[in-house]
Protein backbone atom coordinates (compact mmCIF):
# COMPACT_ATOMS: atom_id res chain seq x y z
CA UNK A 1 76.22 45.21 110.40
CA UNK A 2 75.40 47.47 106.73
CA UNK A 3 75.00 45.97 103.69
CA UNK A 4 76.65 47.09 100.71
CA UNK A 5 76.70 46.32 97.43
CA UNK A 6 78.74 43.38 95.42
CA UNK A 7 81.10 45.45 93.77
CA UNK A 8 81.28 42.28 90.97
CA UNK A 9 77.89 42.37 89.92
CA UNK A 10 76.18 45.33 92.10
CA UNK A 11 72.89 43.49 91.91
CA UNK A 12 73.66 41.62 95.71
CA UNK A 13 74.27 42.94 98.73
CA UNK A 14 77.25 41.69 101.24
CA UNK A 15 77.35 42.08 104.40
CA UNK A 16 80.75 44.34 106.02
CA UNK A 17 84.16 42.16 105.83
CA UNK A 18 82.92 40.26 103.03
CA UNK A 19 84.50 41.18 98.91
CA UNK A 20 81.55 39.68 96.76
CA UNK A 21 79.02 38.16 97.16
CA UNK A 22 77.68 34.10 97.36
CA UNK A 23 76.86 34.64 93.76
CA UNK A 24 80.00 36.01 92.50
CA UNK A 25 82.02 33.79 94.68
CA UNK A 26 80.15 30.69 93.67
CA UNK A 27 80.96 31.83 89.75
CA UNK A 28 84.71 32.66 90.35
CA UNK A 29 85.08 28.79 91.69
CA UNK A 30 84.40 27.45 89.08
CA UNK A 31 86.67 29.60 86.63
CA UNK A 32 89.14 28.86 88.44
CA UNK A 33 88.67 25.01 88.67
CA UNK A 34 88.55 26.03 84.59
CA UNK A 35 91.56 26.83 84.68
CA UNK A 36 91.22 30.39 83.81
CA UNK A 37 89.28 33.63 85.47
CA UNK A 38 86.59 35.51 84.81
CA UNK A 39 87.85 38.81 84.04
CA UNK A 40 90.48 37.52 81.47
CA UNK A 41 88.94 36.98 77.67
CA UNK A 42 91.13 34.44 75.38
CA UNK A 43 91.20 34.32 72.20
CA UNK A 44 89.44 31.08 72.13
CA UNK A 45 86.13 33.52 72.45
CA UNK A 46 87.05 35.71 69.32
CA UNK A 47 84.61 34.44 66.45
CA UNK A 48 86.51 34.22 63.64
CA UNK A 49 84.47 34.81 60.19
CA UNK A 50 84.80 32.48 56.96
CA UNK A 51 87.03 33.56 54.83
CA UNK A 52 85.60 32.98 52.03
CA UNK A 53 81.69 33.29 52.48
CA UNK A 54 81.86 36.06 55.35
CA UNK A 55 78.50 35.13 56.76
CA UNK A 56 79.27 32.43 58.98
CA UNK A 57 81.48 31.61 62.11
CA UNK A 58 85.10 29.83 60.87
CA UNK A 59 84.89 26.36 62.47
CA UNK A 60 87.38 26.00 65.38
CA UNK A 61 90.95 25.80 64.35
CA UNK A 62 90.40 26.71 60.39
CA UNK A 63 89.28 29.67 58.30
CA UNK A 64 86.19 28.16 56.33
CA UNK A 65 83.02 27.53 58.01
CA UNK A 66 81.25 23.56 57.74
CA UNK A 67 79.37 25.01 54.61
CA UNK A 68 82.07 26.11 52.98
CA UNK A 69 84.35 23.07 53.86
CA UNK A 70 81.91 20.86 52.79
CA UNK A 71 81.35 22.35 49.61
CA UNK A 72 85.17 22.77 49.29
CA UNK A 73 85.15 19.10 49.51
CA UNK A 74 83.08 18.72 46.80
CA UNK A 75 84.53 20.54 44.66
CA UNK A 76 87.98 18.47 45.47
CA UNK A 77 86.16 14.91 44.73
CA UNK A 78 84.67 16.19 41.55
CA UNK A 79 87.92 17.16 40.42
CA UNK A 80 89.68 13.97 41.64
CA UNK A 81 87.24 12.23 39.82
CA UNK A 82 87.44 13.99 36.91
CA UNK A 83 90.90 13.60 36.37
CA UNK A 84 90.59 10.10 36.27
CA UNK A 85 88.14 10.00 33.86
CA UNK A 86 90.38 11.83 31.51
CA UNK A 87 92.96 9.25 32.40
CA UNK A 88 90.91 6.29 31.53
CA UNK A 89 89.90 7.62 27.92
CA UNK A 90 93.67 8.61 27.62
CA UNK A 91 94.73 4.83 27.49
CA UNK A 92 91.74 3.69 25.57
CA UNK A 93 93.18 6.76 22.95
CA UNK A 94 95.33 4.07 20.91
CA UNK A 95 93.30 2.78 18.16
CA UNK A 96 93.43 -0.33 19.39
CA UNK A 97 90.68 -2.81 20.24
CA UNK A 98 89.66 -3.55 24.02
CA UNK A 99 88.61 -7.13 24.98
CA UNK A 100 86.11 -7.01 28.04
CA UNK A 101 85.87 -10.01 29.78
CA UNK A 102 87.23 -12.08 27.04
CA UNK A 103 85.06 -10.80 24.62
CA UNK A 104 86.15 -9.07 21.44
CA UNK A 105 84.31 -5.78 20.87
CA UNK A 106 85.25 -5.80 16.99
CA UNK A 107 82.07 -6.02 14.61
CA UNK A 108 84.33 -8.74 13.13
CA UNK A 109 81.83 -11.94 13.54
């Protein structure tokens, strides 16, 4: 009965007859019941860098990481809002008077 090595991680030893160790087998269980083995990388596990900032990890599915998003965001609602400020003083542009609430804003009292 010799020992050898685990070929897998050739840190255990298994006995003669035997292709990995407990360790090894225990760990390709469980990537299987995962659906997928060990050996094999995906590209789920490539980190894919911001496209705009560089620095930080893309979040999962897009090109911008949450900072960048976020501030992307931002920059949308600011602009949304802006535009309908301009559209507001655009139809008060007329020359004519604005009642608020009933009230006439002329100095005409």
């Amino acid at each position: 009965m010799a020992l050898h090595k685990c070929p897998k991680c050739e840190l255990n030893y298994v006995r003669d007859g035997e292709d990995f160790c407990d360790v090894c087998k225990r760990e390709m269980k469980r990537a299987q019941a995962r659906g997928r083995h060990v050996e094999e990388s995906s590209e789920e596990d490539e980190i894919i860098m911001c496209t705009e900032c560089g620095e930080a990890p893309a979040v999962r599915g897009g090109e911008l990481c949450a900072a960048c998003l976020k501030e992307q965001k931002r920059q949308a609602d600011l602009e949304k809002t802006a535009d309908l400020d301009d559209e507001d003083y655009d139809d008060d542009d007329d020359g004519e008077e604005i009642e608020i609430d009933g009230d006439d804003t002329s100095d005409e009292e």
